[in-house]
N, C-alpha and C. Protein backbone atom coordinates (compact mmCIF):
# COMPACT_ATOMS: atom_id res chain seq x y z
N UNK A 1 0.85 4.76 0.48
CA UNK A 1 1.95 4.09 1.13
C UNK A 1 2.43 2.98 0.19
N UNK A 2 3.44 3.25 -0.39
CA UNK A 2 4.40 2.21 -1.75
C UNK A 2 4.38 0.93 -1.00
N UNK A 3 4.58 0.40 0.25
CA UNK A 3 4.69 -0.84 0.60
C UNK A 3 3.32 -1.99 0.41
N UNK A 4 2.45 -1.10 1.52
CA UNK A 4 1.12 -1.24 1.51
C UNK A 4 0.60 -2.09 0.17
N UNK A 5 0.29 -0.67 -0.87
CA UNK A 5 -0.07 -0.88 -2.18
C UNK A 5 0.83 -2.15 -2.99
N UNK A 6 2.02 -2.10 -3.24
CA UNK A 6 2.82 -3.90 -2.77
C UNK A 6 2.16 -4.57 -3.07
N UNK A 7 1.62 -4.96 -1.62
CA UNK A 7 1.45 -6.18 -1.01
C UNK A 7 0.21 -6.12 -1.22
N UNK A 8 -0.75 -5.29 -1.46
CA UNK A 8 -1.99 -5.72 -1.82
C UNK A 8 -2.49 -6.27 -3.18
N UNK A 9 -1.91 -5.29 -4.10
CA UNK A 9 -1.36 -5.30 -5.60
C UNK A 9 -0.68 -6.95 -5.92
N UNK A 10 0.06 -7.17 -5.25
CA UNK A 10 0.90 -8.42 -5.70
C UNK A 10 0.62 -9.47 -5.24
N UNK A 11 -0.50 -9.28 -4.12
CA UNK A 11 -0.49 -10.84 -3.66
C UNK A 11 -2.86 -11.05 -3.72
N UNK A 12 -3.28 -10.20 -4.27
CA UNK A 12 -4.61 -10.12 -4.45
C UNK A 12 -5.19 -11.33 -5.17
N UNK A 13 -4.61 -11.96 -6.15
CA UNK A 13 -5.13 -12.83 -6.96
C UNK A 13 -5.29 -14.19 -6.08
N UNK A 14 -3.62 -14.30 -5.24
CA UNK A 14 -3.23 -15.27 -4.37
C UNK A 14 -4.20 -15.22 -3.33
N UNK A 15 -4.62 -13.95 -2.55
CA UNK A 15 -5.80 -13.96 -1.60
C UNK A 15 -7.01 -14.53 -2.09
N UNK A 16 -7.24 -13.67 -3.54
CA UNK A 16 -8.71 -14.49 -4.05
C UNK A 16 -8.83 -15.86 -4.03
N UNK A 17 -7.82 -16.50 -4.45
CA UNK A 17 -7.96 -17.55 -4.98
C UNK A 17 -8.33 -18.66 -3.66
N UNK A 18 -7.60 -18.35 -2.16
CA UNK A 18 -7.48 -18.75 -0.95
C UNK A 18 -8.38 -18.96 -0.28
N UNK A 19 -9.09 -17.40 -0.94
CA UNK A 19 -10.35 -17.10 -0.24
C UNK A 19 -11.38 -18.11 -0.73
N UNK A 20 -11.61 -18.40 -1.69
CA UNK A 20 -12.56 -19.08 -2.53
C UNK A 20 -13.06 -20.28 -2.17
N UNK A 21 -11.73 -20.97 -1.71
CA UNK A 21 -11.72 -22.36 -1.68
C UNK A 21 -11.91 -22.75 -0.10
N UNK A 22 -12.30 -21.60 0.73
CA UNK A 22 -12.14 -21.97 2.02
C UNK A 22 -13.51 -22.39 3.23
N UNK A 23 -13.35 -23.13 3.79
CA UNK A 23 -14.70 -23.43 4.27
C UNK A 23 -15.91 -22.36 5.03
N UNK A 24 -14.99 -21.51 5.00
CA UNK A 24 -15.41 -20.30 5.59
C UNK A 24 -16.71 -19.43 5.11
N UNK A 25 -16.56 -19.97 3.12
CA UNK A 25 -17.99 -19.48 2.97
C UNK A 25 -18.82 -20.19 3.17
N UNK A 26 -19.09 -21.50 3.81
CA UNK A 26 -19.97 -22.00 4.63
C UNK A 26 -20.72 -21.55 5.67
N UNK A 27 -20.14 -20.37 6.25
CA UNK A 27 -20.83 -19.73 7.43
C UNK A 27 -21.27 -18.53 6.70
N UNK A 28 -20.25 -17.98 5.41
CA UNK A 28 -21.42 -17.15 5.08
C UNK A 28 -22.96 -17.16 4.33
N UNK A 29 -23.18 -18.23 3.80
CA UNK A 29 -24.30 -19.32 3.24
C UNK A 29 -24.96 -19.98 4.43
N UNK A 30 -24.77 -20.02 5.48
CA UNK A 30 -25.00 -20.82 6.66
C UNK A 30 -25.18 -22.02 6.39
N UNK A 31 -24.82 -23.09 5.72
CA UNK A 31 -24.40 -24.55 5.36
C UNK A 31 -23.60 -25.32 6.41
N UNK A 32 -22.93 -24.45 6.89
CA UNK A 32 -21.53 -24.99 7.86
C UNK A 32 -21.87 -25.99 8.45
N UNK A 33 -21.42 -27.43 9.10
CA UNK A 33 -21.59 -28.38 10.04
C UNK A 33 -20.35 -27.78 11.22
N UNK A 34 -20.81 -28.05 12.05
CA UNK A 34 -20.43 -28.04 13.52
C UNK A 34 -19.43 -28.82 13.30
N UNK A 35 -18.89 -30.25 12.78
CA UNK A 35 -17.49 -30.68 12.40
C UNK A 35 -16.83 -29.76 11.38
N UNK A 36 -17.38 -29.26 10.25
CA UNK A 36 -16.96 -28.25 9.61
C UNK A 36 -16.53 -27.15 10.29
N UNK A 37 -17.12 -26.76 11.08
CA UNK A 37 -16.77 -25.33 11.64
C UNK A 37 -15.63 -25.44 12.69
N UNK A 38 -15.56 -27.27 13.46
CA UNK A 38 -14.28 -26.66 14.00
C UNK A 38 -13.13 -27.52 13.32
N UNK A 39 -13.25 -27.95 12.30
CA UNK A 39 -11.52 -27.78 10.83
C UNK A 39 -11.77 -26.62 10.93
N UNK A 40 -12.71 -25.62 10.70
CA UNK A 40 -12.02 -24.24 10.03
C UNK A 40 -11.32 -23.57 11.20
N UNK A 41 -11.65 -23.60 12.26
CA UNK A 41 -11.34 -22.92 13.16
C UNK A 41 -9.43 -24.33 13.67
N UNK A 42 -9.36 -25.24 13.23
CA UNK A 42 -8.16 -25.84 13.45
C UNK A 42 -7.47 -25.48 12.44
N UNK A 43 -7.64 -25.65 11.36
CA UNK A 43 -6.82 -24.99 10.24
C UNK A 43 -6.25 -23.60 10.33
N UNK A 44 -7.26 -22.71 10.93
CA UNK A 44 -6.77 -21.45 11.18
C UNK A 44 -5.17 -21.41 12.21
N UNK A 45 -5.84 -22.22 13.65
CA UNK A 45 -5.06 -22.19 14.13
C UNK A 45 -3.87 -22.63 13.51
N UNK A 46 -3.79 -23.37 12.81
CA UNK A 46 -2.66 -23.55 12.48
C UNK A 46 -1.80 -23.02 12.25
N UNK A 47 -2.66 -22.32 10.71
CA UNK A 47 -1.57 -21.19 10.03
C UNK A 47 -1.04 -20.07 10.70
N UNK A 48 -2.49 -19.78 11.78
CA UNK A 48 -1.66 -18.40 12.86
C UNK A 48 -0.95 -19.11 13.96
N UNK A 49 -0.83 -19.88 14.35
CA UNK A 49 0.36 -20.61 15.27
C UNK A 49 1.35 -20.45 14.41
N UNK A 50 1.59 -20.83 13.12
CA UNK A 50 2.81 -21.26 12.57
C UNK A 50 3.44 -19.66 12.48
N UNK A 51 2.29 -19.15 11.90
CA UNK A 51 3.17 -17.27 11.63
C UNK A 51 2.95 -16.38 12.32
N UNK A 52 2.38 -16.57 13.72
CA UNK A 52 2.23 -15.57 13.93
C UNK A 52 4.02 -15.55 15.05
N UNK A 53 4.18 -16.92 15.44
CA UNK A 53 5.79 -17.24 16.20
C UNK A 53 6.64 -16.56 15.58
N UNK A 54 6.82 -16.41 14.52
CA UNK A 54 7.94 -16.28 13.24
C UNK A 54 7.99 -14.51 13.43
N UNK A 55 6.27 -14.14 13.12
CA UNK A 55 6.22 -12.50 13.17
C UNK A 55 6.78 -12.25 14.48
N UNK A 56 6.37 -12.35 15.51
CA UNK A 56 6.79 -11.95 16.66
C UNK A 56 8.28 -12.21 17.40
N UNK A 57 9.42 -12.89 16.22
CA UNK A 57 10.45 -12.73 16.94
C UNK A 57 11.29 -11.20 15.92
N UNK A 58 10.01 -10.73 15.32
CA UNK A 58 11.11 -9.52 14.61
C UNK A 58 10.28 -8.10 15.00
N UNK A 59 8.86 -8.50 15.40
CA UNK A 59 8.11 -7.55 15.72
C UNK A 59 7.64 -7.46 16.73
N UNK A 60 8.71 -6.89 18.02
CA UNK A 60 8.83 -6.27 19.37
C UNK A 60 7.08 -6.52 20.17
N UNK A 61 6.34 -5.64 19.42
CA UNK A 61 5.06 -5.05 19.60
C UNK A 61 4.02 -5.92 19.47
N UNK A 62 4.77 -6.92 18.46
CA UNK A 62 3.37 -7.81 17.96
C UNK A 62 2.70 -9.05 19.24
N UNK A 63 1.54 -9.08 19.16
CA UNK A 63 0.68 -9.81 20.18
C UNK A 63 -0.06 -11.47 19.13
N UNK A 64 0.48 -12.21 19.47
CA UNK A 64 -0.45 -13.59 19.29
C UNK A 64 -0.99 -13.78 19.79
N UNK A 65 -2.52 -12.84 19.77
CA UNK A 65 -3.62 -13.05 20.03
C UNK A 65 -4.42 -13.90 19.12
N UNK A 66 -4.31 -14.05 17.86
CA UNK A 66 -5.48 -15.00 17.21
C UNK A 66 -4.82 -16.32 17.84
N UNK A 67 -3.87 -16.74 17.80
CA UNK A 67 -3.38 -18.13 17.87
C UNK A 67 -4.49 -18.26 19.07
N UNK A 68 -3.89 -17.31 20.20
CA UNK A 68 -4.68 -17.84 21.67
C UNK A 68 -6.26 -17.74 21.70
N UNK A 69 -6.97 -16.90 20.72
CA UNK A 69 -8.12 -16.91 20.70
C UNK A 69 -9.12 -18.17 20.19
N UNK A 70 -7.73 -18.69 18.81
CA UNK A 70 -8.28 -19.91 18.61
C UNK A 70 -8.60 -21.10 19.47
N UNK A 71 -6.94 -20.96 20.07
CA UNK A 71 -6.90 -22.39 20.75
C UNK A 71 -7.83 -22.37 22.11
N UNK A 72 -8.87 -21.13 22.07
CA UNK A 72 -9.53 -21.19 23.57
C UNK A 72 -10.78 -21.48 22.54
N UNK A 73 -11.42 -21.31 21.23
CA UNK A 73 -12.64 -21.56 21.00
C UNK A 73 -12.15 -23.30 20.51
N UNK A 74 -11.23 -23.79 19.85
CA UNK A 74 -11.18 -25.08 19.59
C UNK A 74 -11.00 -25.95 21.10
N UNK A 75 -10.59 -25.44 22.33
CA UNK A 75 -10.63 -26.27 23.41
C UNK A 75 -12.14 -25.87 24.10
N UNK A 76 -13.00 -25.06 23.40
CA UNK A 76 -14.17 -25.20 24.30
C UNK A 76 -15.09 -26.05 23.70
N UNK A 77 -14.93 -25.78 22.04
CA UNK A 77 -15.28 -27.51 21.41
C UNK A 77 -14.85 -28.76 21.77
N UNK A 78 -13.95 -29.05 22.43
CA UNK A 78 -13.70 -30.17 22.58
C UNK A 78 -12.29 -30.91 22.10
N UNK A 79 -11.65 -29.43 21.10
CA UNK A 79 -10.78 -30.35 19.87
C UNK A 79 -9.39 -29.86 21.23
N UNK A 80 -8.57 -30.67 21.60
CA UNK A 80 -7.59 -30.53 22.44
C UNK A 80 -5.71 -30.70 21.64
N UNK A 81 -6.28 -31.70 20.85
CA UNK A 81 -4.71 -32.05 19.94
C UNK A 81 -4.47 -31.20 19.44
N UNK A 82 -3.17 -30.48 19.59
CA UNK A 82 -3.41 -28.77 18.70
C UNK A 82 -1.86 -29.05 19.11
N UNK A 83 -0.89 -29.34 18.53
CA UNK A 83 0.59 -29.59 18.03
C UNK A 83 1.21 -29.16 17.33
N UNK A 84 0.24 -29.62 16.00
CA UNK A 84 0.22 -29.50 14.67
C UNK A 84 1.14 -28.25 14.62
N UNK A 85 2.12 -28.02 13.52
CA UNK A 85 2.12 -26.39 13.24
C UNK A 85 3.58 -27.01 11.98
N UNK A 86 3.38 -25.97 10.44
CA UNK A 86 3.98 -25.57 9.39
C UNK A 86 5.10 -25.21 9.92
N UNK A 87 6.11 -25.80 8.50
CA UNK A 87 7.12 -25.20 8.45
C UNK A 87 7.25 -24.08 7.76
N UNK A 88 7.58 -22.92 8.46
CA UNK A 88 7.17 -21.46 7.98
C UNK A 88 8.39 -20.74 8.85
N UNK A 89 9.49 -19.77 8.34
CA UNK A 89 10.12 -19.17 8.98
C UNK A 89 10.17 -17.14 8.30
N UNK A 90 10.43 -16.77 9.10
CA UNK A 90 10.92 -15.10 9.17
C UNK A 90 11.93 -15.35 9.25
N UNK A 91 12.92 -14.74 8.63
CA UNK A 91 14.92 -14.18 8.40
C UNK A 91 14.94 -12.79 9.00
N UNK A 92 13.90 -11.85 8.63
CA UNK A 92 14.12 -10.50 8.44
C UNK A 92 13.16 -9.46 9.43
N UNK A 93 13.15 -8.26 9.65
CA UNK A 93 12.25 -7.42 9.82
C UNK A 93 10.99 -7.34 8.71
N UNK A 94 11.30 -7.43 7.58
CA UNK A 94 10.91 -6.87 6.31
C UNK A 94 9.57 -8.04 6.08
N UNK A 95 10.53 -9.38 6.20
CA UNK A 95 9.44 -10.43 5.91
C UNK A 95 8.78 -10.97 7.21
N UNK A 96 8.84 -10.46 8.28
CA UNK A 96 7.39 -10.45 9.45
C UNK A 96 6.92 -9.13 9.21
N UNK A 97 6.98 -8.25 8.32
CA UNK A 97 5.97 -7.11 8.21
C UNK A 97 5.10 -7.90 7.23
N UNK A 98 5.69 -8.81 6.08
CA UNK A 98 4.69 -9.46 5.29
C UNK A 98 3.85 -10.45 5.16
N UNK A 99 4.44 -11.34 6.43
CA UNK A 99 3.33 -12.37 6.82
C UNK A 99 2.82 -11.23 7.70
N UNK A 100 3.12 -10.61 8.33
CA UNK A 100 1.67 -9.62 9.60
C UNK A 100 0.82 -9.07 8.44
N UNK A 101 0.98 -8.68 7.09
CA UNK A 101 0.00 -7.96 6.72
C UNK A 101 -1.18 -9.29 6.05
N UNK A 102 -0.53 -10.48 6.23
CA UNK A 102 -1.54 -11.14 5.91
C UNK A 102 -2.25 -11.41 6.91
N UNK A 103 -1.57 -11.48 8.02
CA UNK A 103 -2.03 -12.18 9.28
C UNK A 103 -3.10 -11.32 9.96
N UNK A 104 -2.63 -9.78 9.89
CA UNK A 104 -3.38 -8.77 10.50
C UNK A 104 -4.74 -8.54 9.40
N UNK A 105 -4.28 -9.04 8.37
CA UNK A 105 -4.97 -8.31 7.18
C UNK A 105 -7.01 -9.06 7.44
N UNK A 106 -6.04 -10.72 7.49
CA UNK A 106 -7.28 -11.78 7.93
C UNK A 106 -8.36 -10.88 8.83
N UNK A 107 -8.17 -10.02 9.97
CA UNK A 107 -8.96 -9.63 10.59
C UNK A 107 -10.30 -9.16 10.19
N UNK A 108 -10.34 -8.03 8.88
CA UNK A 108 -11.17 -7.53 8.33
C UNK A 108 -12.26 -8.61 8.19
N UNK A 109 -11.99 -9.80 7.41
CA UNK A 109 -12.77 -11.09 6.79
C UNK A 109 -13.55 -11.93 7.97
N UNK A 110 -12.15 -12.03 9.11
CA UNK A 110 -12.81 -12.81 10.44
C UNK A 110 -14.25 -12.01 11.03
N UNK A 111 -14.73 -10.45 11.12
CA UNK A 111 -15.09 -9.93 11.62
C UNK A 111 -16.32 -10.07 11.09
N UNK A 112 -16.53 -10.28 9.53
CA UNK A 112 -17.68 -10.33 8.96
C UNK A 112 -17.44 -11.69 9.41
N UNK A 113 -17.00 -12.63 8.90
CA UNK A 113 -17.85 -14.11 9.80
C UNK A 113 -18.39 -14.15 10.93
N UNK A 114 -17.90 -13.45 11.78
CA UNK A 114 -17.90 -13.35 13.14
C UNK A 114 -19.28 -13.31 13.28
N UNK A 115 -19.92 -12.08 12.08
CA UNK A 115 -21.59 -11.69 12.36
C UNK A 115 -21.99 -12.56 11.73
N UNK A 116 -22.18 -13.53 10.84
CA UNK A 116 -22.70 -14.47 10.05
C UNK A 116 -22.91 -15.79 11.20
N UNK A 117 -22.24 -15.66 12.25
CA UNK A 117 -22.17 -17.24 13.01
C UNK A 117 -22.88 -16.44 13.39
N UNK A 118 -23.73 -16.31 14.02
CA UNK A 118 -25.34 -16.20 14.41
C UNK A 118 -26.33 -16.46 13.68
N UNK A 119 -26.05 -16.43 12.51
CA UNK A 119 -27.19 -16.93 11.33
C UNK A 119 -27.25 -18.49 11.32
N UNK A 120 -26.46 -18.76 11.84
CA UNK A 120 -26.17 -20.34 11.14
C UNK A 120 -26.33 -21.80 12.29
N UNK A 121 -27.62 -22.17 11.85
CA UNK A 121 -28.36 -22.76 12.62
C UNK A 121 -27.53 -23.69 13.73
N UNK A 122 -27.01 -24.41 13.21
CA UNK A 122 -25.79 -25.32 13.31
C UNK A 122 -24.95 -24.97 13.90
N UNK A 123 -24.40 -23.60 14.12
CA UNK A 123 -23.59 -23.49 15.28
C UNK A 123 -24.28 -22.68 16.53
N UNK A 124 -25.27 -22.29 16.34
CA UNK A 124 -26.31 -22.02 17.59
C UNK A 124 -25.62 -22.09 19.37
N UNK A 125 -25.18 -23.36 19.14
CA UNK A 125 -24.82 -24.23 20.58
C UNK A 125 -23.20 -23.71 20.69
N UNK A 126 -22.41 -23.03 19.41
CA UNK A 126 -21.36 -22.84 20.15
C UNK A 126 -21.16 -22.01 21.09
N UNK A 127 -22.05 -20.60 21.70
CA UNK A 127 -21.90 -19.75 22.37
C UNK A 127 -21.02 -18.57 21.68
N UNK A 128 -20.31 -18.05 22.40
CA UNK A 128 -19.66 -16.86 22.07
C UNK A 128 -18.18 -17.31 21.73
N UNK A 129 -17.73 -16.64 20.77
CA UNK A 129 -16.50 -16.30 19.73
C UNK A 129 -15.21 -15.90 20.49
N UNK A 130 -14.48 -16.16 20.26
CA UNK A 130 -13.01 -15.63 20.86
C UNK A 130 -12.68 -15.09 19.21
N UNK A 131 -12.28 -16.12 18.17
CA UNK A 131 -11.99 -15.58 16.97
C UNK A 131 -12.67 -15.17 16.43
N UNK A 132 -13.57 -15.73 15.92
CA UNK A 132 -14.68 -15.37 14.44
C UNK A 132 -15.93 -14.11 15.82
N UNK A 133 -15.66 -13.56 16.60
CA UNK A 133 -16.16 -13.36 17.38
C UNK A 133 -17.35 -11.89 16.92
N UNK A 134 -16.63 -11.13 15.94
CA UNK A 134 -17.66 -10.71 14.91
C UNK A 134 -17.33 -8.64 15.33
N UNK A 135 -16.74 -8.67 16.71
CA UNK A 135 -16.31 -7.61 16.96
C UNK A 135 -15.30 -6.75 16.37
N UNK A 136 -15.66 -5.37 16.61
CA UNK A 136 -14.55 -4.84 16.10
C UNK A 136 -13.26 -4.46 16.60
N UNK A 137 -13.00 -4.99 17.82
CA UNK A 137 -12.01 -4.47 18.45
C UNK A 137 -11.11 -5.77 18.26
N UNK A 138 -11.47 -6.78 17.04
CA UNK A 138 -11.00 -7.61 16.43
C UNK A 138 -9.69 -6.42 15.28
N UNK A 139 -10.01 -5.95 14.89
CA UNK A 139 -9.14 -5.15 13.82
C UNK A 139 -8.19 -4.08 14.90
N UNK A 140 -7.95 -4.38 15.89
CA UNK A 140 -6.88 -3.26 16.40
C UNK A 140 -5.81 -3.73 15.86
N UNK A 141 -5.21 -5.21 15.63
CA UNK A 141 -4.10 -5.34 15.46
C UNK A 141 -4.07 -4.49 13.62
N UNK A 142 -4.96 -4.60 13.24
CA UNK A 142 -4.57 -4.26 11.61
C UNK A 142 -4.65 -2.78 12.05
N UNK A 143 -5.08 -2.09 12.28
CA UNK A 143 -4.69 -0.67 12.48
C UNK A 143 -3.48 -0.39 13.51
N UNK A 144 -3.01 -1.25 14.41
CA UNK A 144 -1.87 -1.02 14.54
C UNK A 144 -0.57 -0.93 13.64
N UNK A 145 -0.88 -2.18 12.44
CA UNK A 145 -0.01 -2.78 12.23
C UNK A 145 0.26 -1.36 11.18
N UNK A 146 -1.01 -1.04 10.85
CA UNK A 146 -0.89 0.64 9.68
C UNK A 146 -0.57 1.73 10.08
N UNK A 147 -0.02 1.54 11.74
CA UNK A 147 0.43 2.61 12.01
C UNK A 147 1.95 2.59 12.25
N UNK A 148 2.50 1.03 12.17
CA UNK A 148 3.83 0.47 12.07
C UNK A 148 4.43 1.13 11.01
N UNK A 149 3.45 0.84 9.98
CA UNK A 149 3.91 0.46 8.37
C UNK A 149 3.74 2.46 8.37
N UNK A 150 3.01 3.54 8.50
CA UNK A 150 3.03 4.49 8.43
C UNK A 150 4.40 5.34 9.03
N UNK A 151 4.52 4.65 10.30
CA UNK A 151 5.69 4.94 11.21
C UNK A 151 7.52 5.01 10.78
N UNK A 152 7.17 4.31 9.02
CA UNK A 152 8.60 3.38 8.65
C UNK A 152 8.73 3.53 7.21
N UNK A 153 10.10 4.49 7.06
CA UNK A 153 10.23 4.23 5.28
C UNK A 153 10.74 2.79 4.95
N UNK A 154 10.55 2.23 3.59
CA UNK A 154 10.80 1.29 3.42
C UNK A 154 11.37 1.67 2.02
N UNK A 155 12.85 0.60 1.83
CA UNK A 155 13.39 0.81 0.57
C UNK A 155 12.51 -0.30 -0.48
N UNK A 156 13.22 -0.20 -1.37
CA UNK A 156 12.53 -1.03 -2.57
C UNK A 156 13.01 -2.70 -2.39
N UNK A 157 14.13 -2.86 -1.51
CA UNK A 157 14.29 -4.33 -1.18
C UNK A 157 13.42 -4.83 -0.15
N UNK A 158 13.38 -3.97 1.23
CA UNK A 158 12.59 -4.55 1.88
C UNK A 158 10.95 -4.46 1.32
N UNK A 159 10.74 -3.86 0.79
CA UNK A 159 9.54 -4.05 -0.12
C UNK A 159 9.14 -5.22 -1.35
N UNK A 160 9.65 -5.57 -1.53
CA UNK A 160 10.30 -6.69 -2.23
C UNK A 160 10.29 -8.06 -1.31
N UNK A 161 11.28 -8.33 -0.16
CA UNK A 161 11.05 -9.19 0.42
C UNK A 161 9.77 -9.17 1.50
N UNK A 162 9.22 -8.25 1.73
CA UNK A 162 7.83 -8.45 2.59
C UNK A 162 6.56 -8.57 1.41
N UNK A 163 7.03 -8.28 0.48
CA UNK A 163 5.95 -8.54 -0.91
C UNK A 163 6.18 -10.62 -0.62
N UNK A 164 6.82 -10.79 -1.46
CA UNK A 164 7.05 -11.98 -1.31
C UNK A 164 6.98 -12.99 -0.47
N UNK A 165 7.50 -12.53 1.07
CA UNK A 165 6.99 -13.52 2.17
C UNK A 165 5.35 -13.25 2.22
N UNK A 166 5.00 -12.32 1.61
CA UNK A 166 3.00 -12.24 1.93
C UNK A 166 2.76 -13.57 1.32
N UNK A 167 3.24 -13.50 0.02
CA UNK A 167 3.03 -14.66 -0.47
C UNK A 167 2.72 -15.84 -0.46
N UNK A 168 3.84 -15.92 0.39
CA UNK A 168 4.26 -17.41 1.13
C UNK A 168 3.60 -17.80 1.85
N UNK A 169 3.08 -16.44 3.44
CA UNK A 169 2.26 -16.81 4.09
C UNK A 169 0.76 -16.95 3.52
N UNK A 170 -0.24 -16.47 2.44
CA UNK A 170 -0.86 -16.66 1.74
C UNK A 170 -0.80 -18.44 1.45
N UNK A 171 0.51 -18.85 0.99
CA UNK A 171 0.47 -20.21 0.43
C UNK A 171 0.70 -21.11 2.13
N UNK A 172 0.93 -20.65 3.26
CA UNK A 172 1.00 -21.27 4.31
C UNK A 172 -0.41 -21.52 4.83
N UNK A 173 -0.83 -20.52 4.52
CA UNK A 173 -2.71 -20.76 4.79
C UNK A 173 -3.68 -21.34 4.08
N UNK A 174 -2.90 -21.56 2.67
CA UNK A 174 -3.57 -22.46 1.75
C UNK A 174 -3.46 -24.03 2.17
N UNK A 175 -2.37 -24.17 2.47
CA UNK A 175 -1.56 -25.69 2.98
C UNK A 175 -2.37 -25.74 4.08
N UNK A 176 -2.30 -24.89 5.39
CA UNK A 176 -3.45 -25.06 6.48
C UNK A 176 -4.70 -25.52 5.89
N UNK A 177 -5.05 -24.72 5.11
CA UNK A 177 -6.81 -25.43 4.73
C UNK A 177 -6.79 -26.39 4.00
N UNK A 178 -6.00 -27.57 3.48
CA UNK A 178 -5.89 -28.39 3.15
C UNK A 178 -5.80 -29.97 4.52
N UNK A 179 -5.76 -29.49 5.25
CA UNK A 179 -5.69 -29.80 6.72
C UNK A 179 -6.56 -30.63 7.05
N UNK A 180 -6.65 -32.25 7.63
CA UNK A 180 -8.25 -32.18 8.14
C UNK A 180 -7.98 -32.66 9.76
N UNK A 181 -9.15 -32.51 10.50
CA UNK A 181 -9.04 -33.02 11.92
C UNK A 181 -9.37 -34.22 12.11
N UNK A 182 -8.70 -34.94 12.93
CA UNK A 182 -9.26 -36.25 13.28
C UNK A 182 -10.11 -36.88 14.26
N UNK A 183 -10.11 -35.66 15.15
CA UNK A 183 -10.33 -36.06 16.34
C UNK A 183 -11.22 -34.75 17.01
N UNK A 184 -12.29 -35.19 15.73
CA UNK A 184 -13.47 -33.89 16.05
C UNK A 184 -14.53 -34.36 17.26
């Protein structure tokens, strides 16, 4: 699938690099602090509050479920101020297919954390997961979203501009994890 390959191809280095720096391998090391763990889980929200609004005024079908999953594990911590949200917009069909493939894409990564927060002494006391929740019925939206993207030829422009907004949203989630909470 020419789109697919895209967006994986063109924005991979940008994922690595995102990935690297994020507090997230804290839970896979089990290091994480319990204030650590819920920035990561506010930062998240963020970035999927900010894109997942944007995706869903071009994509009929699409469900903001992480946003709500977050904001139910950061309000069972305690963290309630949740306002916050990027300036991040969708114009097109083309470019909410390319923040969703980041957005949907995240799922794969959330799922392995998901199993790692049981290892990790330190969050013991949070109970059970809405996001990082470790399940697989966490990835329906990304196999939906491959059955969107299967469902749909795409020319070489809109391929092009959903290449590029991946990007962006990539750099919207970078700006999220730069984020800190105050009021842990």
């Amino acid at each position: 699938m020419e789109i697919l390959n895209s967006l994986r191809e063109k924005t991979r280095i940008l994922h690595e690099e995102i990935e690297k720096d994020n507090i997230a391998g804290k839970i896979m090391d089990h290091s994480i602090s319990l204030d650590e763990y819920k920035l990561l889980l506010f930062q998240n929200y963020v970035a999927y509050k900010s894109s997942e609004s944007e995706i869903a005024r071009f994509l009929p079908d699409y469900s903001m479920d992480k946003t709500l999953r977050l904001e139910k594990d950061l309000k069972n911590l305690g963290v309630t101020d949740l306002d916050l949200e990027l300036d991040f917009n969708c114009d097109t069909v083309a470019e909410a297919i390319g923040a969703a493939y980041v957005v949907e894409g995240s799922a794969m990564g959330g799922m392995l954390i998901g199993k790692e927060i049981r290892n990790c002494d330190t969050l013991k006391s949070v109970g059970d997961q809405y996001f990082f929740s470790g399940d697989r019925s966490s990835m329906a939206g990304w196999n939906q979203f491959l059955k969107y993207l299967r469902s749909r030829d795409f020319n070489s422009e809109e391929i092009s501009a959903a290449t590029k907004k991946a990007k962006q949203t990539f750099l919207l989630f970078k700006e999220a994890f730069n984020l800190e909470l105050t009021n842990c």
